[in-house]
Protein backbone atom coordinates (compact mmCIF):
# COMPACT_ATOMS: atom_id res chain seq x y z
CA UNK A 1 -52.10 14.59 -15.96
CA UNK A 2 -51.15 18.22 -15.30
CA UNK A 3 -50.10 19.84 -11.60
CA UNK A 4 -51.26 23.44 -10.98
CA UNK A 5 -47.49 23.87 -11.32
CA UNK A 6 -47.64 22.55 -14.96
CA UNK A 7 -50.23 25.26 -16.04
CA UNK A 8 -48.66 28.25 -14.30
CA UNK A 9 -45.27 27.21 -16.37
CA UNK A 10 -47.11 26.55 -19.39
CA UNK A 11 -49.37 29.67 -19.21
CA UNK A 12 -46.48 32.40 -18.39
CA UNK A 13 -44.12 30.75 -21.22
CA UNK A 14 -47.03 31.47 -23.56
CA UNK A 15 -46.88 35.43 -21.68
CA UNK A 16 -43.10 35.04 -22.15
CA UNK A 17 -43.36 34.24 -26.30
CA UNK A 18 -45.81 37.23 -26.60
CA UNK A 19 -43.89 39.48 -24.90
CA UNK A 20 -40.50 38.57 -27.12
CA UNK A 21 -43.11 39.57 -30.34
CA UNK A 22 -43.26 42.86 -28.79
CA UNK A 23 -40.66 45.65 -30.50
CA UNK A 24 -37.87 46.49 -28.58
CA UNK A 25 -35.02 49.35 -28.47
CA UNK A 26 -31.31 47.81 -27.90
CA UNK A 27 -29.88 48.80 -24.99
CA UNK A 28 -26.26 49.44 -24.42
CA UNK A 29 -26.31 46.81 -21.59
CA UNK A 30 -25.56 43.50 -22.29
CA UNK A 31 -25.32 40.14 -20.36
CA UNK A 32 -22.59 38.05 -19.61
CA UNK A 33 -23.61 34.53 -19.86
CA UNK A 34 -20.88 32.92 -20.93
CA UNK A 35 -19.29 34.28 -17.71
CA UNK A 36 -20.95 31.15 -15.96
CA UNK A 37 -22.04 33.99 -13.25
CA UNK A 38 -25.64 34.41 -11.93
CA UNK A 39 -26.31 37.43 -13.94
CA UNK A 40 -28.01 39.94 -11.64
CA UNK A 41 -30.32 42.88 -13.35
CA UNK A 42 -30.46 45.90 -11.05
CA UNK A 43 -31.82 49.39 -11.73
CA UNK A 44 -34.37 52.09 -10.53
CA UNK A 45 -38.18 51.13 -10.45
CA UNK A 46 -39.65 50.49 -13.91
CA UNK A 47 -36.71 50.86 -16.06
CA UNK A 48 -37.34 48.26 -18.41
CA UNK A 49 -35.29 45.30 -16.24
CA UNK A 50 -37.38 42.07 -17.28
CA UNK A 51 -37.93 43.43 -20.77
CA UNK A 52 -34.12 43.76 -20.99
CA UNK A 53 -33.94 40.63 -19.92
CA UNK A 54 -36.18 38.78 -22.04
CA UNK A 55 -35.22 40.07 -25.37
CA UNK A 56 -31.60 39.89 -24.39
CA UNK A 57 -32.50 36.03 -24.57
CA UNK A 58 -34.74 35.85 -27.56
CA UNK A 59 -32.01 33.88 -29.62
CA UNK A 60 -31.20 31.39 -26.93
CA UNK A 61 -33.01 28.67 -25.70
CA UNK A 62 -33.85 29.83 -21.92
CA UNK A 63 -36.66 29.25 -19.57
CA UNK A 64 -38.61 31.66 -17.28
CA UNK A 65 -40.91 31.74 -14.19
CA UNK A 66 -42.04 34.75 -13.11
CA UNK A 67 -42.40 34.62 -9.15
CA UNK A 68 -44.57 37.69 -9.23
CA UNK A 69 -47.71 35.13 -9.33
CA UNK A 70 -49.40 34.32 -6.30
CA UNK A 71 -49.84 30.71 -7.66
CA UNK A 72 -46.30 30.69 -7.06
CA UNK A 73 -46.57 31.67 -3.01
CA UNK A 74 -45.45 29.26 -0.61
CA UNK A 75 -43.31 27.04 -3.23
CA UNK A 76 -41.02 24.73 -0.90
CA UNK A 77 -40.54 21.75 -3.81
CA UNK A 78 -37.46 23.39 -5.58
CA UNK A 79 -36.67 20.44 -7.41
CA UNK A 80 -40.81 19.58 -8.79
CA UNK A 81 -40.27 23.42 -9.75
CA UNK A 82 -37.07 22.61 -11.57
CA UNK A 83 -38.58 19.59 -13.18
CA UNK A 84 -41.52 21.25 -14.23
CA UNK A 85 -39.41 24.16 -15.77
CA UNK A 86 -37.55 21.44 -17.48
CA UNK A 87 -40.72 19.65 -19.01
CA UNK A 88 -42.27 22.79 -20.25
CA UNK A 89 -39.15 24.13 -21.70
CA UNK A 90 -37.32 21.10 -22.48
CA UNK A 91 -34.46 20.99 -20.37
CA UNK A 92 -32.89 24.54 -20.55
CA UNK A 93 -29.51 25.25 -19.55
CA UNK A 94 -30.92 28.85 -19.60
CA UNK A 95 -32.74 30.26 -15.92
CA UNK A 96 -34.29 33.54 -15.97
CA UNK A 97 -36.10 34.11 -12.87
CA UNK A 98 -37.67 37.57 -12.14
CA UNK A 99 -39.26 38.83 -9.00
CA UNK A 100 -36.96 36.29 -7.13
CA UNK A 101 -37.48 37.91 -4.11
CA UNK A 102 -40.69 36.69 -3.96
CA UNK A 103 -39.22 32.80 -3.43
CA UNK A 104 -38.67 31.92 -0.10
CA UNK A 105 -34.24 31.09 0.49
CA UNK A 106 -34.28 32.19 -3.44
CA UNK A 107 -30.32 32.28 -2.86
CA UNK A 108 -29.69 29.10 -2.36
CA UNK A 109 -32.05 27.46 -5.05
CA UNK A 110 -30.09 30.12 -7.45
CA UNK A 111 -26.70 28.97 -5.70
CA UNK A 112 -27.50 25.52 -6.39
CA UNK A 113 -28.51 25.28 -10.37
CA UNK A 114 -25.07 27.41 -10.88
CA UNK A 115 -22.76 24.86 -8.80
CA UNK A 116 -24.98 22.42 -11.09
CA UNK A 117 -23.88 24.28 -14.58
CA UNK A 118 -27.14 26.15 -15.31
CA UNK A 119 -26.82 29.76 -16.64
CA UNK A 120 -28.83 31.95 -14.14
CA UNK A 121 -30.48 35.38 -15.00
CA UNK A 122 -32.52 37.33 -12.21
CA UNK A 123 -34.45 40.66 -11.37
CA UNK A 124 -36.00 41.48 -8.08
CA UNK A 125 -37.63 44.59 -6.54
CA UNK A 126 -35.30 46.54 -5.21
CA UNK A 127 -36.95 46.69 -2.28
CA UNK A 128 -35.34 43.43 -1.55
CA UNK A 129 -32.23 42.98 -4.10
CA UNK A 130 -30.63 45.23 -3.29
CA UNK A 131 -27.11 45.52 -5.61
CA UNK A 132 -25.13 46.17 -2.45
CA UNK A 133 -26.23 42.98 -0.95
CA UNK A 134 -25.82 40.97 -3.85
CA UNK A 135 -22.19 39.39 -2.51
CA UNK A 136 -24.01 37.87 0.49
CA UNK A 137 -26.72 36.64 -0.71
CA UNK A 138 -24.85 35.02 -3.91
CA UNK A 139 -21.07 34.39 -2.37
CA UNK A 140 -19.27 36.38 -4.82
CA UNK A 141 -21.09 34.35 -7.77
CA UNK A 142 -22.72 37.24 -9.60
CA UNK A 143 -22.19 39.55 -12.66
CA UNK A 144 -24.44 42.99 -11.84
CA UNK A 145 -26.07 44.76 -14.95
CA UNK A 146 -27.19 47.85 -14.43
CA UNK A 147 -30.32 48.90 -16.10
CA UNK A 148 -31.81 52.80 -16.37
CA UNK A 149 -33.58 54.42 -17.95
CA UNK A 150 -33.13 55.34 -21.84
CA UNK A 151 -30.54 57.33 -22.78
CA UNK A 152 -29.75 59.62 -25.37
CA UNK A 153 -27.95 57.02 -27.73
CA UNK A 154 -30.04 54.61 -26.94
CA UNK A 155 -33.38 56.90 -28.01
CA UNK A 156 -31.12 57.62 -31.06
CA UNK A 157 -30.77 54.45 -31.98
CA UNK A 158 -34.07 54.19 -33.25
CA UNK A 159 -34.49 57.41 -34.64
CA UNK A 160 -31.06 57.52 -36.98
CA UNK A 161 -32.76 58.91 -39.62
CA UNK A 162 -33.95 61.65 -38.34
CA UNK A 163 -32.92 65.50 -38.55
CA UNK A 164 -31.40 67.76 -36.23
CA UNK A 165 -35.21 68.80 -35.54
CA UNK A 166 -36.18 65.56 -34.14
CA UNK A 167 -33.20 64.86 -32.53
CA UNK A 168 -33.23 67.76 -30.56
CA UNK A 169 -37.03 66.97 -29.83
CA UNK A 170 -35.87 63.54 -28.36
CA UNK A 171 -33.04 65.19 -26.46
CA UNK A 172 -35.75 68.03 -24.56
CA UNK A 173 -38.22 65.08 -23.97
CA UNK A 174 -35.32 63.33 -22.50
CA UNK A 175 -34.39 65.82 -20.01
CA UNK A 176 -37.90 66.23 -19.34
CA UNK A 177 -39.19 63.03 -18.46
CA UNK A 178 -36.32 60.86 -17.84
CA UNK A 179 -36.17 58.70 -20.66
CA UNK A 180 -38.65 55.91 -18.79
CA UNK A 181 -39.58 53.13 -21.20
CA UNK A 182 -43.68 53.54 -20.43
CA UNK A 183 -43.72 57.21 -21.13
CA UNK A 184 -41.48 56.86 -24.06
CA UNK A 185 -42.71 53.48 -26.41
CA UNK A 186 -46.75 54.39 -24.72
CA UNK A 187 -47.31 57.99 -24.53
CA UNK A 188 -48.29 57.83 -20.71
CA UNK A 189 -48.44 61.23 -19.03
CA UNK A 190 -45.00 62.32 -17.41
CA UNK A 191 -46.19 64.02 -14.82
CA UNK A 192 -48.44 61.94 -13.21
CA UNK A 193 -46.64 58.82 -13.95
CA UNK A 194 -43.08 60.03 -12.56
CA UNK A 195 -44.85 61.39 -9.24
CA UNK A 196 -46.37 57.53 -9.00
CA UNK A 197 -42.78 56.61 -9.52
CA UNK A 198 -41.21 58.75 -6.93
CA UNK A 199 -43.83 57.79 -4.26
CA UNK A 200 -43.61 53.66 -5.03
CA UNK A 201 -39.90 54.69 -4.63
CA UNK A 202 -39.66 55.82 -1.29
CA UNK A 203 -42.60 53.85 0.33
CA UNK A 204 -42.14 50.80 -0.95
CA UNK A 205 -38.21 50.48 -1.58
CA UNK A 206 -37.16 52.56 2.04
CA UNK A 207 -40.43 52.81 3.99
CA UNK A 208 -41.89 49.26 3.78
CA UNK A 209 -37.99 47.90 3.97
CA UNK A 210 -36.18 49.71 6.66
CA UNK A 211 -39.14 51.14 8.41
CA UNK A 212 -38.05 54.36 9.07
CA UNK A 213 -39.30 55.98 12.74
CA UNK A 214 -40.34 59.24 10.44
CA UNK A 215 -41.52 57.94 7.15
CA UNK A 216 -42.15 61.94 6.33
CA UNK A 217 -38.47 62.72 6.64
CA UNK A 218 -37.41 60.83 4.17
CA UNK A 219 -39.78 61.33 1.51
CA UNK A 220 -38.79 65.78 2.74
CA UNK A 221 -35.37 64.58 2.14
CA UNK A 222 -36.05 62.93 -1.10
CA UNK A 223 -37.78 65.99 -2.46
CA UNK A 224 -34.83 68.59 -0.89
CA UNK A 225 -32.41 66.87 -2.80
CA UNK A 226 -34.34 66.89 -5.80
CA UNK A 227 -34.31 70.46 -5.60
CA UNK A 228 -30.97 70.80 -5.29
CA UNK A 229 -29.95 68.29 -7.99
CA UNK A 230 -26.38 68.69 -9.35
CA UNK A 231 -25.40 71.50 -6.15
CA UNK A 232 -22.83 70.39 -3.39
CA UNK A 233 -24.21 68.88 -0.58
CA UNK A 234 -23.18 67.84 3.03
CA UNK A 235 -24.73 65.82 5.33
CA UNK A 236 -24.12 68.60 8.10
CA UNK A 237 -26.21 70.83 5.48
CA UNK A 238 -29.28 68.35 4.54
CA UNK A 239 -29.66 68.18 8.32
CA UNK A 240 -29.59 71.73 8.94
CA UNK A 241 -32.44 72.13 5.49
CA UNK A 242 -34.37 69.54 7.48
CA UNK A 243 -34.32 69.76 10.64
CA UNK A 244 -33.12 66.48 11.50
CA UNK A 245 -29.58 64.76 13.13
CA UNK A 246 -26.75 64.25 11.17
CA UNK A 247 -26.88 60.24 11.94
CA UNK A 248 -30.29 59.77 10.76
CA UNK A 249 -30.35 62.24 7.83
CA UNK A 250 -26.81 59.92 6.84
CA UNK A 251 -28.76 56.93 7.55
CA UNK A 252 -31.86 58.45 5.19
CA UNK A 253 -29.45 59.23 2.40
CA UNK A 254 -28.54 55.91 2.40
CA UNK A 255 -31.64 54.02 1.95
CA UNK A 256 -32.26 56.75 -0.82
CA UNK A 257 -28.76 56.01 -2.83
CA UNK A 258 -29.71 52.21 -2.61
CA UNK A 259 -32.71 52.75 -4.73
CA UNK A 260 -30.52 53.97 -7.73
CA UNK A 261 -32.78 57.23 -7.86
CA UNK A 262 -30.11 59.41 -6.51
CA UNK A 263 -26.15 59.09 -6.96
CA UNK A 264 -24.00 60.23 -4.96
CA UNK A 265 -20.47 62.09 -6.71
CA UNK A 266 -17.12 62.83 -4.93
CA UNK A 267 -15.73 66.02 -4.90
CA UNK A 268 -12.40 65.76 -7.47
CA UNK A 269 -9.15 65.58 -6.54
CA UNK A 270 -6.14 64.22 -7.13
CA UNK A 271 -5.41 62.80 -3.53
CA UNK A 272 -6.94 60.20 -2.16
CA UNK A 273 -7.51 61.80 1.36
CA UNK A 274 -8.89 64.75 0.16
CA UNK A 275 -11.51 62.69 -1.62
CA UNK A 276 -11.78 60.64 1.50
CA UNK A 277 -12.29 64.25 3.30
């Protein structure tokens, strides 16, 4: 007789098997599962993290739950989870787990099935995975992949025939929208869909984490550094632009370079201190 547990497993391996039919574009990323690390798949909002992910194992033998199902809420039997994964999937050696955030002490179910021998593979919202926090939570057992948006070679890839026409067509959409796998493999409007993007961004990643005393600062600070993308910047300037203390405008920036939207780059130099400076 089949648990509630037993159809969710069985119904999103049957989402899982459509989704490998879909067609893919190779990414320069690549896991390390041979590593015997809990491979950890970080990146900005909707860059293409579980997709990577599940074509990356198309050739192995893997199982995956998707936590991201509120059948799934409130799970406390790890091991009837385990044994149902096993059933449906026959015993993989294989995890991928995505939206692990979403499982209550996910760390130390994941921290067990590696001490155990399993091969683990995880996403998570960045909201609460975090790539910074990753040692913590996993005790120094992890291997981070970083996952953006398309680039350039990547968009290439697929389009090697091409001429110098549509190559330099790919390389101005590129610039212009970002390279973001839903406005590039379904036509979605840029615009509209990056704006969506940049709010989820800040008030879901920063706002609905950290709760910030002035949710409107940071979102005024997101946009001012947009603005200024690729210009010098200092934190005693951004809180001069926006009227705000040098603490909490450091603080802000913070939150906003954890979301892997903005990176931060060091002024060159050869020494060490000056760097440092």
């Amino acid at each position: 007789m089949y648990s509630m547990l037993d159809e969710v497993i069985f119904q999103q391996k049957k989402e899982r098997d459509k989704l490998l039919t879909n067609s893919y574009i190779q990414r320069d990323q690549k896991l390390n599962i041979s590593s015997g690390l809990i491979n950890v798949v970080v990146g900005p909002r909707r860059a293409g993290k579980s997709f990577f992910c599940l074509h990356s194992l198309k050739n192995e033998h893997f199982g995956y739950v998707n936590f991201d199902d509120e059948r799934l809420a409130g799970i406390s039997n790890y091991d009837e989870l385990l044994n149902t994964i096993d059933k449906v999937y026959s015993n993989p050696q294989i995890l991928f787990f995505d939206e692990i955030q979403n499982l209550e002490r996910w760390e130390l179910f994941v921290n067990r099935l590696q001490r155990s021998g399993r091969k683990i593979v995880l996403t998570g919202s960045n909201s609460n995975l975090l790539s910074g926090e990753l040692s913590s939570y996993l005790t120094g057992r992890n291997y981070p992949v970083n996952i953006f948006p398309f680039s350039f070679g990547e968009l290439l890839s697929v389009a090697e025939n091409k001429g110098k026409a549509e190559q330099k067509r790919i390389l101005s959409d590129l610039l212009n929208t970002g390279g973001y796998p839903e406005i590039v493999t379904k036509g979605i409007v840029a615009n509209e869909y990056l704006s969506m993007l940049f709010r989820d961004t800040i008030y879901k990643d920063i706002v609905l984490r950290y709760k910030p005393r002035d949710p409107a600062m940071v979102e005024k600070l997101a946009l001012t550094l947009v603005s200024n993308a690729g210009n010098e910047i200092s934190i005693r300037a951004l809180s001069k632009l926006v009227s705000y203390n040098e603490r909490t405008v450091s603080r802000y920036l913070t939150y906003l370079l954890n979301t892997m939207i903005f990176f931060q780059i060091p002024r060159f130099s050869y020494k060490l201190k000056e760097q440092l400076k």
